[in-house]
PDB file of N, CA and C in Angstrom:
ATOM      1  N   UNK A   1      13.704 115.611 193.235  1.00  0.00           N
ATOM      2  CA  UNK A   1      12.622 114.648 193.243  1.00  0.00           C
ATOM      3  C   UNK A   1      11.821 114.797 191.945  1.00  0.00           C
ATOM      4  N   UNK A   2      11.502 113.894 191.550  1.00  0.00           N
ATOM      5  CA  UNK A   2      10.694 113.792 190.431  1.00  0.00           C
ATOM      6  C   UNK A   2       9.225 113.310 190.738  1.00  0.00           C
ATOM      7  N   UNK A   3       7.877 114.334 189.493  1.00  0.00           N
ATOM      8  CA  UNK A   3       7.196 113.939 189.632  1.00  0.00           C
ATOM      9  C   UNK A   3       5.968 113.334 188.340  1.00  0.00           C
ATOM     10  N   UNK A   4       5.207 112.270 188.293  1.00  0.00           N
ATOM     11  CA  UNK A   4       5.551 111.508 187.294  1.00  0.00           C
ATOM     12  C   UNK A   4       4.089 112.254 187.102  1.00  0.00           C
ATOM     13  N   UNK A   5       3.865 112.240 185.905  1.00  0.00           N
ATOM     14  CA  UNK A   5       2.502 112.743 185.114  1.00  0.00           C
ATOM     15  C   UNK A   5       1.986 112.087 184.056  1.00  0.00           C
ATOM     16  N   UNK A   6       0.881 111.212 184.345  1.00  0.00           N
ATOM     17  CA  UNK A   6       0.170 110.809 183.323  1.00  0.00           C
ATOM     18  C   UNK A   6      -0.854 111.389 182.069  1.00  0.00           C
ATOM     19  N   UNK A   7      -0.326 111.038 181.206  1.00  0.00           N
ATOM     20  CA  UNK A   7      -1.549 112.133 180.023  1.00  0.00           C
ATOM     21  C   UNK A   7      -1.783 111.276 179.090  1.00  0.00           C
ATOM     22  N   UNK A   8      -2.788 111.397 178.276  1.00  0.00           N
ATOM     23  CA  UNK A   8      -3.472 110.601 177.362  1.00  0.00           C
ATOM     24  C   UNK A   8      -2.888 110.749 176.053  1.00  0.00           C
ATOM     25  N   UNK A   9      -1.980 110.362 175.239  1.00  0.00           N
ATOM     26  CA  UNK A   9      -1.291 110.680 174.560  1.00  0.00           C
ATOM     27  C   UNK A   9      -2.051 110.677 172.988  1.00  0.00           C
ATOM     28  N   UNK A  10      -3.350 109.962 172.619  1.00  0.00           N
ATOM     29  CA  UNK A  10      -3.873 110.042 171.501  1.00  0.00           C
ATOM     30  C   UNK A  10      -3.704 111.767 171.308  1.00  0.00           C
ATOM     31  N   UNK A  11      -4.830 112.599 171.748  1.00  0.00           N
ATOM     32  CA  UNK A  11      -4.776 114.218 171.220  1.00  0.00           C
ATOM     33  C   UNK A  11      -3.470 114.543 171.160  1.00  0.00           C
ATOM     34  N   UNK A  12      -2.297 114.032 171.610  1.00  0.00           N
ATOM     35  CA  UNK A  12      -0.935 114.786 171.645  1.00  0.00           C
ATOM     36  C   UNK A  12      -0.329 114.577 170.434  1.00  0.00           C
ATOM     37  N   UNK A  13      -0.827 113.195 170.134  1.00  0.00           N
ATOM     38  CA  UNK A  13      -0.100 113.014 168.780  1.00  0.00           C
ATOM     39  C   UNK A  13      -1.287 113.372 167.869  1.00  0.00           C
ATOM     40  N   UNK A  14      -2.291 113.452 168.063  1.00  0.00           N
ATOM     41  CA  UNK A  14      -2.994 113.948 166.821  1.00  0.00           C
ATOM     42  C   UNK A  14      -2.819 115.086 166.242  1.00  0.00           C
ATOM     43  N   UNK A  15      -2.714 116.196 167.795  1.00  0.00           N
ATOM     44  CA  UNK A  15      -2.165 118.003 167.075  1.00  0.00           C
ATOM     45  C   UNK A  15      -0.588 117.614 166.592  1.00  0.00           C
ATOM     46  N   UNK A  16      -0.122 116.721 166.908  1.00  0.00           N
ATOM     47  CA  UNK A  16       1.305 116.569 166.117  1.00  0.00           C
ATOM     48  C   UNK A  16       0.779 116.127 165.267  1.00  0.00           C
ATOM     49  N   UNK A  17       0.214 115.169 164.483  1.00  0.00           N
ATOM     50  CA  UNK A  17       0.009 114.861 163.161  1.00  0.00           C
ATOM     51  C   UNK A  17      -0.385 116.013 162.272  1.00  0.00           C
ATOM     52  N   UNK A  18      -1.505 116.697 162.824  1.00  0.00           N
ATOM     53  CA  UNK A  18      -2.221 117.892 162.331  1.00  0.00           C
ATOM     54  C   UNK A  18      -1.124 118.802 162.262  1.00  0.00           C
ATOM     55  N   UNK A  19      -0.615 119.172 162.971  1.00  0.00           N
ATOM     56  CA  UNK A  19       0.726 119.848 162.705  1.00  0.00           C
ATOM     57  C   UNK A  19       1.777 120.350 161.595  1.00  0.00           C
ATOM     58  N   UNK A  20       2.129 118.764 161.665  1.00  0.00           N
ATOM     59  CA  UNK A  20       3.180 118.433 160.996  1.00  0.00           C
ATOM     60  C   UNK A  20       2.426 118.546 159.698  1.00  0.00           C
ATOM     61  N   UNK A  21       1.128 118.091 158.974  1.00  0.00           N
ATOM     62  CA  UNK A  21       0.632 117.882 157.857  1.00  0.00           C
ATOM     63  C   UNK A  21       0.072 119.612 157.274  1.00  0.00           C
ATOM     64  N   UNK A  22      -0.186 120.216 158.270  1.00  0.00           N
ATOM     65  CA  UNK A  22      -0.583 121.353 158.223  1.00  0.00           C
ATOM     66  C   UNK A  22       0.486 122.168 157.597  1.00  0.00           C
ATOM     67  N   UNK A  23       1.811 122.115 158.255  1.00  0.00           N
ATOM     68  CA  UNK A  23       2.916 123.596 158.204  1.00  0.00           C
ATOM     69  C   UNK A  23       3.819 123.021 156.939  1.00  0.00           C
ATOM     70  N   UNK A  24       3.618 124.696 156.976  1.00  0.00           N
ATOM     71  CA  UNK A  24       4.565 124.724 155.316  1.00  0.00           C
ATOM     72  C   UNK A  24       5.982 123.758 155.655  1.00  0.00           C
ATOM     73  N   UNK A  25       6.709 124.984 156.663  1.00  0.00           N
ATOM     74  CA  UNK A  25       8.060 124.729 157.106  1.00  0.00           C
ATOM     75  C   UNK A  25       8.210 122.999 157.920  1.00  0.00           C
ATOM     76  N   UNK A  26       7.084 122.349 158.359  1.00  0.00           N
ATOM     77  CA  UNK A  26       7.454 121.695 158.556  1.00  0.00           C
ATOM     78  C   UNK A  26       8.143 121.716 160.336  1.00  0.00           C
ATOM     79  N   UNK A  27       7.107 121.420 161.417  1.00  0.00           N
ATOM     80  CA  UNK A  27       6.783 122.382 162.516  1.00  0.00           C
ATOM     81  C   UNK A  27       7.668 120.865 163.063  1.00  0.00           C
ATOM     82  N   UNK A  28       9.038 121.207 164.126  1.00  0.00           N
ATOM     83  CA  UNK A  28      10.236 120.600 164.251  1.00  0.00           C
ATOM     84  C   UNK A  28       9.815 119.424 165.647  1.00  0.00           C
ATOM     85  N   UNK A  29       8.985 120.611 166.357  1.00  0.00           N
ATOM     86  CA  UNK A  29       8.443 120.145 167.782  1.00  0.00           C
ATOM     87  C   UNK A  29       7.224 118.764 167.085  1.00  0.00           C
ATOM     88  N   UNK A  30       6.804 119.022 166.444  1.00  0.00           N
ATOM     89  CA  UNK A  30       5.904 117.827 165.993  1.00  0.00           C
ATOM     90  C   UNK A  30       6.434 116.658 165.692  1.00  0.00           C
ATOM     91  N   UNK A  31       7.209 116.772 164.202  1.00  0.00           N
ATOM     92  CA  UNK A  31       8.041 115.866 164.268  1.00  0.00           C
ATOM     93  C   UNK A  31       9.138 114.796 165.482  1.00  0.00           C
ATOM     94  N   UNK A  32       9.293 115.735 166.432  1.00  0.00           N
ATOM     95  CA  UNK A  32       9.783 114.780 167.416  1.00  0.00           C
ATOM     96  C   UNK A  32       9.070 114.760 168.604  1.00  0.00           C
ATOM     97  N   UNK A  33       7.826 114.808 168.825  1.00  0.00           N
ATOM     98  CA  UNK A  33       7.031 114.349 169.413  1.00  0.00           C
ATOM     99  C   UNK A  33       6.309 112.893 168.759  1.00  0.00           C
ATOM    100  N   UNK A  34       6.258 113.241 167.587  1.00  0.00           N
ATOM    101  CA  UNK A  34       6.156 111.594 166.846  1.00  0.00           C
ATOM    102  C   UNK A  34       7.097 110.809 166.685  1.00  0.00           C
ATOM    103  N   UNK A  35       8.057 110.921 166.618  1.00  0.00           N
ATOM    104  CA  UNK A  35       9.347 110.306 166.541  1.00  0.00           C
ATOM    105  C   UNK A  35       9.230 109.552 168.130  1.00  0.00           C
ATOM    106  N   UNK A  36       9.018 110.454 169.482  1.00  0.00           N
ATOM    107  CA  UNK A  36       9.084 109.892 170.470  1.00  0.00           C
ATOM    108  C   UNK A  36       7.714 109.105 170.871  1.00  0.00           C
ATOM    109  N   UNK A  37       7.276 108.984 170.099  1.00  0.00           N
ATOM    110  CA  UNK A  37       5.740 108.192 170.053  1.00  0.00           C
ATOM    111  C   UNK A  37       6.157 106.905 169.515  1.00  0.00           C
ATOM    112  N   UNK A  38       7.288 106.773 168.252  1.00  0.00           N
ATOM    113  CA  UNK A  38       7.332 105.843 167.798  1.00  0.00           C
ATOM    114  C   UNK A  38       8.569 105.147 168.735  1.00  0.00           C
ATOM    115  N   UNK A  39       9.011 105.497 169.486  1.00  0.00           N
ATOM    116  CA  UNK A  39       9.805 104.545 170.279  1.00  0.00           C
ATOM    117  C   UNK A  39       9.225 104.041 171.320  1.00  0.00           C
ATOM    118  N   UNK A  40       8.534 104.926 171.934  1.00  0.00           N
ATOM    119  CA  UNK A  40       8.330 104.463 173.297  1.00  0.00           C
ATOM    120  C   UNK A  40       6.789 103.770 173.520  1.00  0.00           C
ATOM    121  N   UNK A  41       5.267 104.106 172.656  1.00  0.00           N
ATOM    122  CA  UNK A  41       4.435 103.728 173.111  1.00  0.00           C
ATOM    123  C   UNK A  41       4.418 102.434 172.351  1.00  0.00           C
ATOM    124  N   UNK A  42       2.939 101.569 172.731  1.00  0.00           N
ATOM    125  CA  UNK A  42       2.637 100.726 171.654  1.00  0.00           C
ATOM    126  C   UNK A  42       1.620 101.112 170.721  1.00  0.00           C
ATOM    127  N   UNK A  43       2.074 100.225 169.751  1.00  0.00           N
ATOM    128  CA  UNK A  43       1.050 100.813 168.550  1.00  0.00           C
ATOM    129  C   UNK A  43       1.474 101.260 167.637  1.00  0.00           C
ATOM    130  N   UNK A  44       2.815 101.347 168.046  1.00  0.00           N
ATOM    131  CA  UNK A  44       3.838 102.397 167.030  1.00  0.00           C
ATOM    132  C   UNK A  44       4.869 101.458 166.056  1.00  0.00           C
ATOM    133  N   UNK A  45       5.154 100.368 166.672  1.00  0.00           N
ATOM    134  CA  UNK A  45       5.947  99.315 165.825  1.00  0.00           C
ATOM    135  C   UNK A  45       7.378  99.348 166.906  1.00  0.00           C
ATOM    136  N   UNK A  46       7.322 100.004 167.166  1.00  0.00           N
ATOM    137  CA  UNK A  46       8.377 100.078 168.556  1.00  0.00           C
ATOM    138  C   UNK A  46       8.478  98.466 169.465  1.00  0.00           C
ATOM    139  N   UNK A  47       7.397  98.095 169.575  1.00  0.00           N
ATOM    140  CA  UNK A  47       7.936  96.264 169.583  1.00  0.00           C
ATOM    141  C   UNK A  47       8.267  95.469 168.674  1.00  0.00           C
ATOM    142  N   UNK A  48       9.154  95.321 168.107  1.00  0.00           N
ATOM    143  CA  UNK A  48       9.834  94.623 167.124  1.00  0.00           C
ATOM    144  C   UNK A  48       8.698  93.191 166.702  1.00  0.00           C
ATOM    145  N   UNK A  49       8.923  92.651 167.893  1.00  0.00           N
ATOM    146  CA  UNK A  49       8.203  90.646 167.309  1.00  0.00           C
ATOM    147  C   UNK A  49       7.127  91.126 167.522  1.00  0.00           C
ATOM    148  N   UNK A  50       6.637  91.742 167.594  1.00  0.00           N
ATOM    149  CA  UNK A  50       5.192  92.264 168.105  1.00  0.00           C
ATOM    150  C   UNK A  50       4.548  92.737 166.827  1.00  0.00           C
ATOM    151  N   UNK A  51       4.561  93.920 166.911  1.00  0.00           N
ATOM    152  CA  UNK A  51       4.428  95.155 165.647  1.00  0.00           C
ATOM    153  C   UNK A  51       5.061  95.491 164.343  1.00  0.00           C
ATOM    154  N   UNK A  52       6.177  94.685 164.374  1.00  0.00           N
ATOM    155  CA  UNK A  52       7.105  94.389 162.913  1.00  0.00           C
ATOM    156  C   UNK A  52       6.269  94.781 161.882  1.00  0.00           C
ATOM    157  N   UNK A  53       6.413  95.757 161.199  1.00  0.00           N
ATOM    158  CA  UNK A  53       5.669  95.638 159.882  1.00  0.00           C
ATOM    159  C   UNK A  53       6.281  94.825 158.152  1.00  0.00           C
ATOM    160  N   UNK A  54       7.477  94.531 159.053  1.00  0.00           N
ATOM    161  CA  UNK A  54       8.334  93.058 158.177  1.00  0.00           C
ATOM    162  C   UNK A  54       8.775  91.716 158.396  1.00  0.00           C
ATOM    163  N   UNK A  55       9.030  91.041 158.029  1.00  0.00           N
ATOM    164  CA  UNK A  55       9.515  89.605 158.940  1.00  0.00           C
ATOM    165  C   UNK A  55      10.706  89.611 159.419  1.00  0.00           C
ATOM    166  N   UNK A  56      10.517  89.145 160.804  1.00  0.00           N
ATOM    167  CA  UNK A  56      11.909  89.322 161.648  1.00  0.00           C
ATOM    168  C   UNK A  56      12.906  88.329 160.939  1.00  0.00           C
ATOM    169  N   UNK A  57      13.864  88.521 161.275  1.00  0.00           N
ATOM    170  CA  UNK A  57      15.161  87.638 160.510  1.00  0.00           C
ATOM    171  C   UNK A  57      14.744  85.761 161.482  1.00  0.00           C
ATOM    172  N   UNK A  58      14.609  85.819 162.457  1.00  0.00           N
ATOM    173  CA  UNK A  58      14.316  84.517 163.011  1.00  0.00           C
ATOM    174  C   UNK A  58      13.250  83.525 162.397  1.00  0.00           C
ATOM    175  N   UNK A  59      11.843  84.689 162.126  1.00  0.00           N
ATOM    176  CA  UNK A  59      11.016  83.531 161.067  1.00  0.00           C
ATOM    177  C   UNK A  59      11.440  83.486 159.859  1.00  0.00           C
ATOM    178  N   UNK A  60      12.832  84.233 158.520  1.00  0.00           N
ATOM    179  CA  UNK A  60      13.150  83.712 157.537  1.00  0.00           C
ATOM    180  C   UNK A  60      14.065  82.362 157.957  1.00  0.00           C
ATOM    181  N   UNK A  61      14.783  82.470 158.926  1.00  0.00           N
ATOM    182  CA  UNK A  61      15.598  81.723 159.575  1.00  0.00           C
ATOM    183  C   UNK A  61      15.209  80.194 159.891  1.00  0.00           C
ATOM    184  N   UNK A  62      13.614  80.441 159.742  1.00  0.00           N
ATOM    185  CA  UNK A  62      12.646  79.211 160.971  1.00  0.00           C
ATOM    186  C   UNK A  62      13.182  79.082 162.239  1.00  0.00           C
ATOM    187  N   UNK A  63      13.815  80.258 162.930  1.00  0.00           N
ATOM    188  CA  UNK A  63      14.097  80.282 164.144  1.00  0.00           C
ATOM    189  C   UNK A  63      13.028  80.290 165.105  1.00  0.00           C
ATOM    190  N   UNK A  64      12.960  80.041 166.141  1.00  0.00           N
ATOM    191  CA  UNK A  64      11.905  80.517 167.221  1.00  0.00           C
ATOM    192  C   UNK A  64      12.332  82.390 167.769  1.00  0.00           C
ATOM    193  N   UNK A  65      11.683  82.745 168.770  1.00  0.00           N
ATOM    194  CA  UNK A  65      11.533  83.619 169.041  1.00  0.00           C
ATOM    195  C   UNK A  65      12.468  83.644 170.716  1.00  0.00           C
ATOM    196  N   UNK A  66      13.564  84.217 170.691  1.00  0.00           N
ATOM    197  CA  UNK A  66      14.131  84.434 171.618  1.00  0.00           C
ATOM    198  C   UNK A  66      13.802  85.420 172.862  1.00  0.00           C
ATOM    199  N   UNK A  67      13.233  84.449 174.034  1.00  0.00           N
ATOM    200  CA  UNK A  67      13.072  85.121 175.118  1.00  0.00           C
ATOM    201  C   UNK A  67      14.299  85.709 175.653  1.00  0.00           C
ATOM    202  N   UNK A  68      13.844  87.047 176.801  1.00  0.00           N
ATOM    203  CA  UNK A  68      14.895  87.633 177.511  1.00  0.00           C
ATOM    204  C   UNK A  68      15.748  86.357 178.663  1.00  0.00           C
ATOM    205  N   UNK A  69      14.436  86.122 178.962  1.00  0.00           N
ATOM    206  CA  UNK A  69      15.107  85.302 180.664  1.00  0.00           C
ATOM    207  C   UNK A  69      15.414  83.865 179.861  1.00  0.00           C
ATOM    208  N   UNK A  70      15.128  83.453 178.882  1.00  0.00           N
ATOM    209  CA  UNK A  70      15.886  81.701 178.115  1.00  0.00           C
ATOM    210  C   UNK A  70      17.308  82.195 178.240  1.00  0.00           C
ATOM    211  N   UNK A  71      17.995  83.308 177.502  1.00  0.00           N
ATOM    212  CA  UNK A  71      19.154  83.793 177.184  1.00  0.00           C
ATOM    213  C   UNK A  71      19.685  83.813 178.417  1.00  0.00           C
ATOM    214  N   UNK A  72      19.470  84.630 179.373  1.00  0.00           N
ATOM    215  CA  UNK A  72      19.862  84.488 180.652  1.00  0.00           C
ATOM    216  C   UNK A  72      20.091  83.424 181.783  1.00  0.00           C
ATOM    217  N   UNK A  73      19.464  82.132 180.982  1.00  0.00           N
ATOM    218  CA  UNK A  73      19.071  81.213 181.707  1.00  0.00           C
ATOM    219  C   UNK A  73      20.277  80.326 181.137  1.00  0.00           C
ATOM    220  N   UNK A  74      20.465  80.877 180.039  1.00  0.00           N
ATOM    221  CA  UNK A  74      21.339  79.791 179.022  1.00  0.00           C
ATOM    222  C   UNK A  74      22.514  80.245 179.355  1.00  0.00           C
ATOM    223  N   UNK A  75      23.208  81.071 179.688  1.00  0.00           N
ATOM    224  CA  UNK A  75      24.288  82.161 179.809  1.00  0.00           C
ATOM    225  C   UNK A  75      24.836  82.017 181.072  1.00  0.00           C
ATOM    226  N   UNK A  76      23.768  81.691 182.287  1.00  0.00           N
ATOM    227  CA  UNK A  76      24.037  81.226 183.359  1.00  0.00           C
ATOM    228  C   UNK A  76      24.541  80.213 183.867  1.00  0.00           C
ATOM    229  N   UNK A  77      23.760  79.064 183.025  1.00  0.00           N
ATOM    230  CA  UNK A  77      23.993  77.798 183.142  1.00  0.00           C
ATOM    231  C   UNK A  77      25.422  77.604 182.562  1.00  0.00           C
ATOM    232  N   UNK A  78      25.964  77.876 181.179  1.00  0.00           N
ATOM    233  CA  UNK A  78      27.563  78.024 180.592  1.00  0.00           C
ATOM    234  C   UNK A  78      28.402  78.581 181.777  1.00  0.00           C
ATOM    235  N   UNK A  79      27.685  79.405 182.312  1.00  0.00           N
ATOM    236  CA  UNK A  79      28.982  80.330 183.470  1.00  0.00           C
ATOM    237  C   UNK A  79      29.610  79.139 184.467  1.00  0.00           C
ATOM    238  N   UNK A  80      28.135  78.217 184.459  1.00  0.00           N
ATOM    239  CA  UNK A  80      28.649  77.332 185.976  1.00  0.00           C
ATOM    240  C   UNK A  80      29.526  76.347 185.562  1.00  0.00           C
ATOM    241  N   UNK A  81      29.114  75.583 183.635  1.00  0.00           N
ATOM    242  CA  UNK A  81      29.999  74.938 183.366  1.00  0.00           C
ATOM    243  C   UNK A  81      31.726  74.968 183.554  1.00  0.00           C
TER     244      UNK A  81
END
Protein backbone atom coordinates (compact mmCIF):
# COMPACT_ATOMS: atom_id res chain seq x y z
CA UNK A 1 0.00 0.00 0.00
CA UNK A 2 1.13 3.26 -0.68
CA UNK A 3 1.13 6.35 1.15
CA UNK A 4 0.94 9.70 -0.54
CA UNK A 5 2.75 12.78 1.13
CA UNK A 6 2.35 16.20 0.43
CA UNK A 7 5.30 18.79 0.87
CA UNK A 8 5.87 22.21 -0.19
CA UNK A 9 8.39 21.93 -2.68
CA UNK A 10 9.72 25.75 -2.93
CA UNK A 11 12.48 25.14 0.29
CA UNK A 12 13.28 21.72 -1.43
CA UNK A 13 14.38 23.17 -4.38
CA UNK A 14 15.87 26.12 -2.90
CA UNK A 15 18.49 23.93 -0.56
CA UNK A 16 18.92 22.21 -4.01
CA UNK A 17 19.72 25.35 -5.70
CA UNK A 18 21.88 26.46 -2.71
CA UNK A 19 23.45 23.29 -2.98
CA UNK A 20 24.25 22.75 -6.15
CA UNK A 21 25.69 26.56 -6.39
CA UNK A 22 27.46 26.10 -3.18
CA UNK A 23 29.62 22.60 -3.76
CA UNK A 24 32.79 22.41 -5.27
CA UNK A 25 32.15 18.75 -6.55
CA UNK A 26 28.99 19.53 -7.58
CA UNK A 27 26.41 17.77 -4.96
CA UNK A 28 24.64 14.80 -7.44
CA UNK A 29 21.42 14.53 -5.12
CA UNK A 30 20.72 18.25 -5.96
CA UNK A 31 21.11 18.16 -9.31
CA UNK A 32 18.43 15.54 -9.68
CA UNK A 33 16.16 16.81 -7.44
CA UNK A 34 16.07 19.78 -9.91
CA UNK A 35 16.07 17.90 -12.81
CA UNK A 36 12.87 16.22 -11.19
CA UNK A 37 11.42 19.64 -10.52
CA UNK A 38 11.84 20.38 -14.05
CA UNK A 39 9.65 17.62 -15.29
CA UNK A 40 7.11 17.24 -13.13
CA UNK A 41 6.01 20.63 -11.39
CA UNK A 42 4.77 23.84 -12.98
CA UNK A 43 6.79 26.66 -13.36
CA UNK A 44 9.47 24.71 -14.62
CA UNK A 45 8.75 24.77 -18.48
CA UNK A 46 7.72 21.19 -18.20
CA UNK A 47 4.39 22.33 -20.04
CA UNK A 48 5.48 22.70 -23.36
CA UNK A 49 2.43 25.27 -24.98
CA UNK A 50 2.32 26.64 -21.75
CA UNK A 51 5.86 27.50 -20.45
CA UNK A 52 7.88 27.09 -23.76
CA UNK A 53 10.64 29.35 -23.42
CA UNK A 54 10.71 29.05 -27.49
CA UNK A 55 8.12 28.94 -30.17
CA UNK A 56 6.42 25.77 -30.58
CA UNK A 57 6.77 24.40 -34.15
CA UNK A 58 2.74 24.86 -34.63
CA UNK A 59 2.88 28.79 -34.19
CA UNK A 60 5.99 28.89 -36.90
CA UNK A 61 3.67 26.61 -38.79
CA UNK A 62 0.44 29.07 -38.10
CA UNK A 63 -0.90 25.92 -36.84
CA UNK A 64 -3.42 25.96 -34.01
CA UNK A 65 -2.79 24.22 -30.90
CA UNK A 66 -3.65 20.58 -30.76
CA UNK A 67 -5.96 19.35 -28.12
CA UNK A 68 -5.72 15.81 -26.45
CA UNK A 69 -9.51 14.83 -26.75
CA UNK A 70 -9.85 16.80 -30.76
CA UNK A 71 -7.17 14.00 -31.71
CA UNK A 72 -9.12 11.40 -30.12
CA UNK A 73 -12.18 12.62 -31.38
CA UNK A 74 -10.71 12.74 -34.88
CA UNK A 75 -9.17 9.20 -34.69
CA UNK A 76 -12.43 7.88 -33.59
CA UNK A 77 -14.52 9.23 -35.96
CA UNK A 78 -11.82 7.68 -39.06
CA UNK A 79 -12.14 4.28 -37.08
CA UNK A 80 -16.00 4.29 -37.79
CA UNK A 81 -15.40 5.42 -41.35
Amino acid sequence: MYEVKHIDSAPVIAESKKKWKDSKSKDVWSAITLVKAGFLLRGYGSNFPEESTVPIANEMLGLGKLRFVDVVKQEAEAVKQ
